[in-house]
N, C-alpha and C. Protein backbone atom coordinates (compact mmCIF):
# COMPACT_ATOMS: atom_id res chain seq x y z
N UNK A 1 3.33 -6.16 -11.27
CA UNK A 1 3.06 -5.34 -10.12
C UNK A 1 3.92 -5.85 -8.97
N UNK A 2 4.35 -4.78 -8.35
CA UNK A 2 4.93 -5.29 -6.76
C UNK A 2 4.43 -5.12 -5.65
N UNK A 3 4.65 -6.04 -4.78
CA UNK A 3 3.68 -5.57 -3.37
C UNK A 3 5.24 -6.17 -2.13
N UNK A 4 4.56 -5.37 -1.19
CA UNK A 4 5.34 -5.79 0.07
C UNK A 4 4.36 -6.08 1.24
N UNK A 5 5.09 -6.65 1.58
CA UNK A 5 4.21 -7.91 2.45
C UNK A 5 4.74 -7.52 3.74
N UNK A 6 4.57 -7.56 4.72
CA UNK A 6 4.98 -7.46 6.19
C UNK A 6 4.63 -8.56 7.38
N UNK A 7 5.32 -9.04 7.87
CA UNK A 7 4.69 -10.46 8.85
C UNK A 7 3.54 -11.14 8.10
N UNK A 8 3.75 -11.82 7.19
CA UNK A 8 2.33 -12.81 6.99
C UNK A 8 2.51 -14.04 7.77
N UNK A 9 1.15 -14.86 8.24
CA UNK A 9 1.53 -15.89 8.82
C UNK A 9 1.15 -16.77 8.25
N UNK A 10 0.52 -17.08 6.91
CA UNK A 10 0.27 -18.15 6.01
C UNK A 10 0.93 -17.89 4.76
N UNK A 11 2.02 -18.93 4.69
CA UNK A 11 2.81 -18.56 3.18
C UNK A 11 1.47 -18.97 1.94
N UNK A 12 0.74 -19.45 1.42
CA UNK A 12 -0.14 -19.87 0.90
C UNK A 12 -0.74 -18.42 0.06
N UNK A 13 -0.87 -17.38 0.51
CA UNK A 13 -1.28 -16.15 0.21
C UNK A 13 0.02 -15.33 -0.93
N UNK A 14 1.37 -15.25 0.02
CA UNK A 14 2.26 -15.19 -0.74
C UNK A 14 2.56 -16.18 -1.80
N UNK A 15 2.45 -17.58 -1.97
CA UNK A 15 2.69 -18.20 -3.32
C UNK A 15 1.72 -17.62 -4.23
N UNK A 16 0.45 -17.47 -3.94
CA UNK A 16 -0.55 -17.17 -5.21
C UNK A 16 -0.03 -16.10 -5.45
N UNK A 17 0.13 -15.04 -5.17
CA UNK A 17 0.66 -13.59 -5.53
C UNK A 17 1.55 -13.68 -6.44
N UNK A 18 2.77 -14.70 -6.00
CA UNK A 18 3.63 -15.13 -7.01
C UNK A 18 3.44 -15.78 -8.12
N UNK A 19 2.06 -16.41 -8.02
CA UNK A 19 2.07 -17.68 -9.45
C UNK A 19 0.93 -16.85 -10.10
N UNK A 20 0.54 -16.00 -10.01
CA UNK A 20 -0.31 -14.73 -10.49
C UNK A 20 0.62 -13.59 -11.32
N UNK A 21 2.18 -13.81 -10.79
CA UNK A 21 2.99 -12.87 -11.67
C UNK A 21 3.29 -11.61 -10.81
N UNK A 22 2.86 -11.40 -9.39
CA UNK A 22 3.56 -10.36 -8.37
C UNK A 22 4.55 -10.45 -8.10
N UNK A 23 5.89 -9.30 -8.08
CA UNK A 23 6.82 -9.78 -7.15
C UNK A 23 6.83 -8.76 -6.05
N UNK A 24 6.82 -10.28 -5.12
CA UNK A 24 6.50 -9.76 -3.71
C UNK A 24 7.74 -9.83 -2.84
N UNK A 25 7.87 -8.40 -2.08
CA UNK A 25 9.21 -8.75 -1.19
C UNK A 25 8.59 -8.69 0.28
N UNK A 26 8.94 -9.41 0.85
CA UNK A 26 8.87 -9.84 2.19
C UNK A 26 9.35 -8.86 3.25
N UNK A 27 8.94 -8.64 4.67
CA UNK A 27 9.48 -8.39 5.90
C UNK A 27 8.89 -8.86 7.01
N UNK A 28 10.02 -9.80 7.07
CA UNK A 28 9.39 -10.36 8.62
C UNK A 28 9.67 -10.36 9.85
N UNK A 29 8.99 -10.18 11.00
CA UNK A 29 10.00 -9.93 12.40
C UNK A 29 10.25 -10.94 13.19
N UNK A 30 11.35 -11.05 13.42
CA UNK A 30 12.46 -12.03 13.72
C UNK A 30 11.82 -13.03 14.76
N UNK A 31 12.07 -14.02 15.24
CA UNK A 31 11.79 -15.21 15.86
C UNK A 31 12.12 -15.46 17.40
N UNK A 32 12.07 -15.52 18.42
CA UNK A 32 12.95 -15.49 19.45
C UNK A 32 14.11 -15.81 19.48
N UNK A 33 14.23 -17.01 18.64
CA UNK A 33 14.96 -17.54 18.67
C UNK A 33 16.15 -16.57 17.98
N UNK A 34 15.75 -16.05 17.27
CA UNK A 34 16.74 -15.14 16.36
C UNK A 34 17.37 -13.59 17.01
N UNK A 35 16.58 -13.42 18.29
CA UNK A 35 16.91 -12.23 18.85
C UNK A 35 18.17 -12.49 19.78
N UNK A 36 18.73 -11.37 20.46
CA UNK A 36 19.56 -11.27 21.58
C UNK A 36 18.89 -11.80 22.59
N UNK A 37 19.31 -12.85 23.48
CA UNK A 37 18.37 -12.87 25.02
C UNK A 37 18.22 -11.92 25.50
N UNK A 38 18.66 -11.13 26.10
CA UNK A 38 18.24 -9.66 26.69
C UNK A 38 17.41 -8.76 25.43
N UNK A 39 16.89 -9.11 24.24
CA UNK A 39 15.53 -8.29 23.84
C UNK A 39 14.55 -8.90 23.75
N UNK A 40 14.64 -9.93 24.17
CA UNK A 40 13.49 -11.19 23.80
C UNK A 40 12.12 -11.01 24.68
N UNK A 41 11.11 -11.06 24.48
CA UNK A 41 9.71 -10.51 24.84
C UNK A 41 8.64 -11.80 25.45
């Protein structure tokens, strides 16, 4: 089975999914650090 995941904030949830036999694809939203200064919130 596949699942998609969106912002999780405990990886712990995503490993079991995986060691259960899911493949799970990820999306996560970006970090401040990772943005442009002028979009940063």
């Amino acid at each position: 089975m596949r699942v998609l995941v969106i912002d999780t904030i405990a990886g712990e949830g995503i490993a079991y999914l995986r060691q259960h036999g899911f493949e799970v694809d990820e999306i996560k939203k970006p970090s401040a650090q990772e943005l442009p200064r002028d979009v940063r919130w």
